[in-house]
PDB file of N, CA and C in Angstrom:
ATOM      1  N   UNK A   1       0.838  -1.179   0.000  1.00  0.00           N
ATOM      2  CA  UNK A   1       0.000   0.000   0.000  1.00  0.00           C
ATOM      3  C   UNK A   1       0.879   1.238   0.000  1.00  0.00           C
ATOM      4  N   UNK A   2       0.556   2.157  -0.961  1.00  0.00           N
ATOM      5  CA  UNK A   2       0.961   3.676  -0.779  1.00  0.00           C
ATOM      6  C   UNK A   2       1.225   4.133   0.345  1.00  0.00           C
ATOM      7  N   UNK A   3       1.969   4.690   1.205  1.00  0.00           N
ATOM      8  CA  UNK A   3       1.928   5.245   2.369  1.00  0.00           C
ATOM      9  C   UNK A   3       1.056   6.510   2.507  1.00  0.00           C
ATOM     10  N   UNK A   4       0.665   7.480   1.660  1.00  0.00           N
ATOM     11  CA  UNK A   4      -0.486   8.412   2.044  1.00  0.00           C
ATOM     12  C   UNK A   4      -1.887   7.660   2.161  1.00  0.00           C
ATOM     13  N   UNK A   5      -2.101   6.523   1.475  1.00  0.00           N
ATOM     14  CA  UNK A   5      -3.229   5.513   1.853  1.00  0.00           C
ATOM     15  C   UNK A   5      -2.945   5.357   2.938  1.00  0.00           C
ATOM     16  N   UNK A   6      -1.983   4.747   3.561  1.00  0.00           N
ATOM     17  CA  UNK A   6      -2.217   4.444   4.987  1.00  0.00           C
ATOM     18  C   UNK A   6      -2.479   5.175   6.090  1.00  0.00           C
ATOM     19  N   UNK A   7      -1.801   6.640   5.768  1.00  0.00           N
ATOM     20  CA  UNK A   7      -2.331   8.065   6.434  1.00  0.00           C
ATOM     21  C   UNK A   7      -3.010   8.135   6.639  1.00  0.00           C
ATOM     22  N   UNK A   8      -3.767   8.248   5.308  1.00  0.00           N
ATOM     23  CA  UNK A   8      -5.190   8.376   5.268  1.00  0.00           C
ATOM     24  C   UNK A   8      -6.395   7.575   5.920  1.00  0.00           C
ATOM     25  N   UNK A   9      -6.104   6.458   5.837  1.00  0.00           N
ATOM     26  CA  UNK A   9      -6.763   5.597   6.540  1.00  0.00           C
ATOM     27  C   UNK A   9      -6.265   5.522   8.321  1.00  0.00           C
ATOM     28  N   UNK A  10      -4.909   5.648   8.566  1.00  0.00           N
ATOM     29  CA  UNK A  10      -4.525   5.951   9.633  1.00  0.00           C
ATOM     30  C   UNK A  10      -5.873   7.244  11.236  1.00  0.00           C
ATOM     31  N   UNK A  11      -5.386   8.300   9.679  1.00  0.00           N
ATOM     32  CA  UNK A  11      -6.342   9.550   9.814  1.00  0.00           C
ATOM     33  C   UNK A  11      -7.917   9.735  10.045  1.00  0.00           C
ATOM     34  N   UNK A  12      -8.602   8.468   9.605  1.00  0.00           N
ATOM     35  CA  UNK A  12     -10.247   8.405   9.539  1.00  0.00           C
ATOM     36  C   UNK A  12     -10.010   7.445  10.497  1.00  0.00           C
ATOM     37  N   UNK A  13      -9.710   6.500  10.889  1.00  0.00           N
ATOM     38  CA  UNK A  13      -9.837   5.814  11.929  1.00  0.00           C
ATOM     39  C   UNK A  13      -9.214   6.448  13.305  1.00  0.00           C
ATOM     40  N   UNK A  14      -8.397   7.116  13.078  1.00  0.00           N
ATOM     41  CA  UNK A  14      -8.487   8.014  14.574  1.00  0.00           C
ATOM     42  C   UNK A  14      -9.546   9.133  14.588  1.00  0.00           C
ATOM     43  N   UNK A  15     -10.122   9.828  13.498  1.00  0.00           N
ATOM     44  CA  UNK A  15     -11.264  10.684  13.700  1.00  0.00           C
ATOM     45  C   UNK A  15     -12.294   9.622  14.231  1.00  0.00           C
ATOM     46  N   UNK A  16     -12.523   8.113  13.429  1.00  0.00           N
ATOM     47  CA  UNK A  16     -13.693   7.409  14.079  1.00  0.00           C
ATOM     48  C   UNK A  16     -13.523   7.453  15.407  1.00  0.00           C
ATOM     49  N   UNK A  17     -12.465   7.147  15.939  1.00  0.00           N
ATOM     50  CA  UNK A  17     -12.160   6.570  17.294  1.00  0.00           C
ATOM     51  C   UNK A  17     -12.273   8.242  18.506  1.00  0.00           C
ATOM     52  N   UNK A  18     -12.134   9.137  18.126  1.00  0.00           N
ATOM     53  CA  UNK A  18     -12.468  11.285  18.537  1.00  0.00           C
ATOM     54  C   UNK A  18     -13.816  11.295  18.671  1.00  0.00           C
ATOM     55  N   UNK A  19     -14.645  10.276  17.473  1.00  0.00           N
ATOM     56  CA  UNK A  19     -16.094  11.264  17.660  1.00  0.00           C
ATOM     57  C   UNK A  19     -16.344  10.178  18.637  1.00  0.00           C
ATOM     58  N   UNK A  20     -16.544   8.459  18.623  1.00  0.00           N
ATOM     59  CA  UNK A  20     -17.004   7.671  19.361  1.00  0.00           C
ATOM     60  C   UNK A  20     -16.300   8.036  20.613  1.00  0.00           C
ATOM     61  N   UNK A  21     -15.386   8.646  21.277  1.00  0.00           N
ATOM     62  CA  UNK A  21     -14.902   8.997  22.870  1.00  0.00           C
ATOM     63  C   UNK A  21     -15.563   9.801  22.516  1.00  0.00           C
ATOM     64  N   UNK A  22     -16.199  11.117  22.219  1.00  0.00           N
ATOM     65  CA  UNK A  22     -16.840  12.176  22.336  1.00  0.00           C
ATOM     66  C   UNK A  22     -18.504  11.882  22.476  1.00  0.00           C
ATOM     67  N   UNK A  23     -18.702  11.032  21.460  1.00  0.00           N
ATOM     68  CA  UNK A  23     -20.202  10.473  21.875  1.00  0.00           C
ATOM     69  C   UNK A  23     -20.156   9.565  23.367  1.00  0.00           C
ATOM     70  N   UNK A  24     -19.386   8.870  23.186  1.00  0.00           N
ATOM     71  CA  UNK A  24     -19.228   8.311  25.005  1.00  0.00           C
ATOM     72  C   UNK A  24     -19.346   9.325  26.128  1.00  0.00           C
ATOM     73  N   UNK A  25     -18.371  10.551  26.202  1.00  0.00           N
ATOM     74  CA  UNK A  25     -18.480  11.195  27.218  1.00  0.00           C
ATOM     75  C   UNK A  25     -19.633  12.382  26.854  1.00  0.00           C
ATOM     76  N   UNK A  26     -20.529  12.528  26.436  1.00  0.00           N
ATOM     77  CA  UNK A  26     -21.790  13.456  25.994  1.00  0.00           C
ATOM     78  C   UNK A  26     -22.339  12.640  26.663  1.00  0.00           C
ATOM     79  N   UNK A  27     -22.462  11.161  26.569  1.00  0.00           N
ATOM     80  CA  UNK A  27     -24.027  10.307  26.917  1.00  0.00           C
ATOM     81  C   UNK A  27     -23.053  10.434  28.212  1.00  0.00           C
ATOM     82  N   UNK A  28     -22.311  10.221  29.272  1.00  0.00           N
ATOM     83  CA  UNK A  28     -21.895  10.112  29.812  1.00  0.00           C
ATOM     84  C   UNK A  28     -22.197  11.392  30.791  1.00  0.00           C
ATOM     85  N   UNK A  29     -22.290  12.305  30.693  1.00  0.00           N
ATOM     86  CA  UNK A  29     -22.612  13.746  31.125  1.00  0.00           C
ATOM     87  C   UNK A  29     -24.128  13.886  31.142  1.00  0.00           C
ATOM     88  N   UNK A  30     -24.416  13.255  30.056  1.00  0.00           N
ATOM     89  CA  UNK A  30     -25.839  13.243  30.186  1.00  0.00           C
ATOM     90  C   UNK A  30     -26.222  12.932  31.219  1.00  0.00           C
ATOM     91  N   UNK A  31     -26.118  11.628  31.877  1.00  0.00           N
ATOM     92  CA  UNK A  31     -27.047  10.487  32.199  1.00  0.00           C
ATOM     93  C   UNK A  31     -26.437  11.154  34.080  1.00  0.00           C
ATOM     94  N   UNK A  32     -25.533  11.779  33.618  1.00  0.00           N
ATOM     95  CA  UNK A  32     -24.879  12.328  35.361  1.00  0.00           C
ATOM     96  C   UNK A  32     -25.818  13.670  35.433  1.00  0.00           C
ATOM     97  N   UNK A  33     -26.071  14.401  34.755  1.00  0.00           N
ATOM     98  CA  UNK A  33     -27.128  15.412  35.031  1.00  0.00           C
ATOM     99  C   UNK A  33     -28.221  14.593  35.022  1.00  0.00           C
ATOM    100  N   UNK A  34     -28.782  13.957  34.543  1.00  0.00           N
ATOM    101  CA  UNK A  34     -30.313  13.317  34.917  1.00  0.00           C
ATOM    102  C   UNK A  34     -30.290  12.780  36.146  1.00  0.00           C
ATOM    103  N   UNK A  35     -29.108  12.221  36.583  1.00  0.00           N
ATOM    104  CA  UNK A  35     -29.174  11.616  37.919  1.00  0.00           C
ATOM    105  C   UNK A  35     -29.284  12.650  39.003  1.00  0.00           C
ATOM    106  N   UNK A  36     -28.481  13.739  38.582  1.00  0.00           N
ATOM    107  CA  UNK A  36     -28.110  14.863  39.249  1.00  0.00           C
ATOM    108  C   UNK A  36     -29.897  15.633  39.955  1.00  0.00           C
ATOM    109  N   UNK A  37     -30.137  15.937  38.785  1.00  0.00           N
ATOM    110  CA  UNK A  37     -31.620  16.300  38.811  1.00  0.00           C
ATOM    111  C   UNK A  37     -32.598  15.511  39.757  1.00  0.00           C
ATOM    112  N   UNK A  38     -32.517  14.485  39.612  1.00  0.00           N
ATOM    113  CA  UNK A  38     -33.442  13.333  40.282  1.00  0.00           C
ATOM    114  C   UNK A  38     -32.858  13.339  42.105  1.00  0.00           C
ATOM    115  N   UNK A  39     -31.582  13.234  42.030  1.00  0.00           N
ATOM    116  CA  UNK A  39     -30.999  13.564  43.518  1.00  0.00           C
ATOM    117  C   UNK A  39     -31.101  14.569  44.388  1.00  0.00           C
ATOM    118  N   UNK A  40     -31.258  15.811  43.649  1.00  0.00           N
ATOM    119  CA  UNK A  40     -31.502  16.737  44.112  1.00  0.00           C
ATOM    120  C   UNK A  40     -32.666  17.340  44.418  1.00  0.00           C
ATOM    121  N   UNK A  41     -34.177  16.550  43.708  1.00  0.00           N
ATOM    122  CA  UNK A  41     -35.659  16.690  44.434  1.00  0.00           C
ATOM    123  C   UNK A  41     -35.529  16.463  45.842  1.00  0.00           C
ATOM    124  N   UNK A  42     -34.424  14.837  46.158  1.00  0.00           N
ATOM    125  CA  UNK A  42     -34.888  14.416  47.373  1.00  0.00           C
ATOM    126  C   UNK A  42     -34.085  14.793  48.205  1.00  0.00           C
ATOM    127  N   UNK A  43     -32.869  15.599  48.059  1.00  0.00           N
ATOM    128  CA  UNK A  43     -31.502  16.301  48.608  1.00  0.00           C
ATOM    129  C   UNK A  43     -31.710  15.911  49.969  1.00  0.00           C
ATOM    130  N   UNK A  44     -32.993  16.847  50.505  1.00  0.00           N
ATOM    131  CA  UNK A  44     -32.654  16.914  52.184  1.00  0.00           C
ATOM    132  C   UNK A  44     -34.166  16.003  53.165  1.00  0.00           C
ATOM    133  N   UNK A  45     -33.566  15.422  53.080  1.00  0.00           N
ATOM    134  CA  UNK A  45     -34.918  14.735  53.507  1.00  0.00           C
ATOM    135  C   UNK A  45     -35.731  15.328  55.256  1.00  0.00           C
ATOM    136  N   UNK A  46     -34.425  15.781  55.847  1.00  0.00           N
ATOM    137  CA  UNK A  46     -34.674  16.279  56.836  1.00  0.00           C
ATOM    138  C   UNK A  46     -35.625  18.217  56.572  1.00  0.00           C
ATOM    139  N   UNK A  47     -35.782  18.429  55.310  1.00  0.00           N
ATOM    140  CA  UNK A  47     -35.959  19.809  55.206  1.00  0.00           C
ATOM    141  C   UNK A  47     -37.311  20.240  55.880  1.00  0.00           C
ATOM    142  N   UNK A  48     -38.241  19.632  56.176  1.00  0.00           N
ATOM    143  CA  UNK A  48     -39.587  19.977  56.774  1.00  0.00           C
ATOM    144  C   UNK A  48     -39.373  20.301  58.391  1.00  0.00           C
ATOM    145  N   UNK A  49     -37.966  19.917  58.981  1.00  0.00           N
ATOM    146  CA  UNK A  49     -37.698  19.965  60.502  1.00  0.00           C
ATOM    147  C   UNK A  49     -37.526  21.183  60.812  1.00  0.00           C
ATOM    148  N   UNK A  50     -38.282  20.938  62.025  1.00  0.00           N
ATOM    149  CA  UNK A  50     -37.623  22.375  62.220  1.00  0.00           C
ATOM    150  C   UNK A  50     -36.880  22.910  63.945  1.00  0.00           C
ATOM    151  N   UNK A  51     -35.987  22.941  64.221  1.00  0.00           N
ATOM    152  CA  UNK A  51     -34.724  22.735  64.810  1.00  0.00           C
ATOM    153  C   UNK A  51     -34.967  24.031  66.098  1.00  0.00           C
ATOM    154  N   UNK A  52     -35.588  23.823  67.165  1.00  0.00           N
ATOM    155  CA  UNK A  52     -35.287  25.098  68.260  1.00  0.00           C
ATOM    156  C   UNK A  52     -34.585  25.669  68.475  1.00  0.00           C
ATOM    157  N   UNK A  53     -35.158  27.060  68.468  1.00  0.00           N
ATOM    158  CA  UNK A  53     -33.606  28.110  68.459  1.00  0.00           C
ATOM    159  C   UNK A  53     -33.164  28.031  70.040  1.00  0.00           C
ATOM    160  N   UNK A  54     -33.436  27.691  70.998  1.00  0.00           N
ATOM    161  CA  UNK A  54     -33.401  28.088  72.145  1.00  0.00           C
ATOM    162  C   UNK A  54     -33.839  26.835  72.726  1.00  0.00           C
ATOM    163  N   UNK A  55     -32.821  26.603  74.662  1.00  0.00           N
ATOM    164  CA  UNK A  55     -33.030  24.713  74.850  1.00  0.00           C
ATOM    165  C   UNK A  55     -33.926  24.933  75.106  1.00  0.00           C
ATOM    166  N   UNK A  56     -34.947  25.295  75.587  1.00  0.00           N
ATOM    167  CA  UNK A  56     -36.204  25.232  75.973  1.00  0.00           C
ATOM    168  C   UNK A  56     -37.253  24.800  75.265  1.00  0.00           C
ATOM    169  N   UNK A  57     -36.890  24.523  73.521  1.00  0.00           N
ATOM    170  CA  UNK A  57     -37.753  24.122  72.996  1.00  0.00           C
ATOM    171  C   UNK A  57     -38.663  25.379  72.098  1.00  0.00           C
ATOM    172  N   UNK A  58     -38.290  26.841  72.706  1.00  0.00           N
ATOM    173  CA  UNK A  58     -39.027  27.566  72.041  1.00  0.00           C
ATOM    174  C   UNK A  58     -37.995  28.200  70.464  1.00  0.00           C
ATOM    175  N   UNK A  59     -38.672  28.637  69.555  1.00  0.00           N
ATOM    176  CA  UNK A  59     -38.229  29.471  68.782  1.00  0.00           C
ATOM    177  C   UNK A  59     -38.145  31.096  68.986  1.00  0.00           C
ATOM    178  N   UNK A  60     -37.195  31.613  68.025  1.00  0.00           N
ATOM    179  CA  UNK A  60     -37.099  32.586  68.334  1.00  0.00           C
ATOM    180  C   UNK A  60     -38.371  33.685  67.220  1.00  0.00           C
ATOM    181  N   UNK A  61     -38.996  34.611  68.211  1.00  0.00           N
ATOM    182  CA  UNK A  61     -39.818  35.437  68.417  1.00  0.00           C
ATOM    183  C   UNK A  61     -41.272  34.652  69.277  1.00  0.00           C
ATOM    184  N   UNK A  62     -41.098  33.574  69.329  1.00  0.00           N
ATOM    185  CA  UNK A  62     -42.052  33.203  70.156  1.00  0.00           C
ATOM    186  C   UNK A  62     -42.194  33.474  71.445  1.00  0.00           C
ATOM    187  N   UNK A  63     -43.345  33.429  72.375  1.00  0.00           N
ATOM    188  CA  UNK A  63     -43.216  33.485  73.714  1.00  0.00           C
ATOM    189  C   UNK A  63     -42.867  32.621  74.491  1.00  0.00           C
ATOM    190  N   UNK A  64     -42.040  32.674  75.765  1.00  0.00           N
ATOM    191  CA  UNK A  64     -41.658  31.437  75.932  1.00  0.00           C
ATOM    192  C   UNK A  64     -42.495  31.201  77.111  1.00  0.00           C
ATOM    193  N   UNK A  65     -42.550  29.962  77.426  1.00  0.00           N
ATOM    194  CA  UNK A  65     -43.949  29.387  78.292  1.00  0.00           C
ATOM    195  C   UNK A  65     -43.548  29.720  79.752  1.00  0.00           C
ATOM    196  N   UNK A  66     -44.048  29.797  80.672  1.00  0.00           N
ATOM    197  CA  UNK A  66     -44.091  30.120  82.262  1.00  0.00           C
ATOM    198  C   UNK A  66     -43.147  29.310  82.709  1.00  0.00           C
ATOM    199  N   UNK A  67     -42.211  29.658  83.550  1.00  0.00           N
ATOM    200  CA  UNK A  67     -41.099  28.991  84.007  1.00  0.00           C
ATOM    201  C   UNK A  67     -41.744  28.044  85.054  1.00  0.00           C
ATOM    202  N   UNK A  68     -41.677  26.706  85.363  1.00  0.00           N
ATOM    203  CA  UNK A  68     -41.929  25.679  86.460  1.00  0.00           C
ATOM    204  C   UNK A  68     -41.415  26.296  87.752  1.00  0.00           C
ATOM    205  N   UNK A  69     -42.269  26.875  88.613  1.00  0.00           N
ATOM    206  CA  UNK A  69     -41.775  27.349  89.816  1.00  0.00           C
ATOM    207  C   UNK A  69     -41.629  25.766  91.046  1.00  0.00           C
ATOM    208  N   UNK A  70     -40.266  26.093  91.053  1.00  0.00           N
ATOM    209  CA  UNK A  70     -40.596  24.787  92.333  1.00  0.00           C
ATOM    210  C   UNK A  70     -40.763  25.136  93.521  1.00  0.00           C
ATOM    211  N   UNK A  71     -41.655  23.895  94.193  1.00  0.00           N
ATOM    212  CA  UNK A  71     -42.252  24.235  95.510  1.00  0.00           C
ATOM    213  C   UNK A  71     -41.304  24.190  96.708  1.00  0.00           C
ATOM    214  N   UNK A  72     -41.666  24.770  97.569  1.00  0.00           N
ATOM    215  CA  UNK A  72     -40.496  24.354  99.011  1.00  0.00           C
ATOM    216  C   UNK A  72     -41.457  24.031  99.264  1.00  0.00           C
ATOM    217  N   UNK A  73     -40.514  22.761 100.205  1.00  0.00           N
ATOM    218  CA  UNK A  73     -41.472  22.569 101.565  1.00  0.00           C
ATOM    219  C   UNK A  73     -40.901  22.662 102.642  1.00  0.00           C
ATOM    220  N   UNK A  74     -41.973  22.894 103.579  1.00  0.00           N
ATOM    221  CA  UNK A  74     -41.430  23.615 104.738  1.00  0.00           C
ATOM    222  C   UNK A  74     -41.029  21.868 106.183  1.00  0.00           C
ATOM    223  N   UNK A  75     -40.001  22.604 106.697  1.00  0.00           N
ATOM    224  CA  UNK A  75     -39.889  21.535 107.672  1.00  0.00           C
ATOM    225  C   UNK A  75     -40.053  21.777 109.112  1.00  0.00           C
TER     226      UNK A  75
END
């Protein structure tokens, strides 16, 4: 064979072999954003909680409830 034939052919079979890695990593990117998307509806599962600002249990601007007065007793 001619050696610019073989170039040539050299040459289209490494372009085949550029676009098929390029179509690999496209579907490849793809399928990681679709996952991406889908992961991220259910991200925080904890997000409906809701966490006291203060130990007492109250949040903040709320009122906070009557302090438990303890009793003495007398001896």
């Amino acid at each position: 064979m001619h050696p610019d034939i073989i170039r040539a052919l050299a040459q289209q079979q490494t372009r085949d072999w550029q676009s098929t890695a390029r179509a690999h990593s496209t579907a490849r990117l793809a399928r990681q954003a679709r996952r991406a998307l889908r992961r991220r509806q259910t991200a925080d599962p904890l997000e409906g909680v809701r966490v006291p600002d203060y130990i007492d249990g109250t949040f903040h601007g709320e009122t906070k409830p009557a302090a438990d007065q303890p009793t003495e007793t007398v001896r």
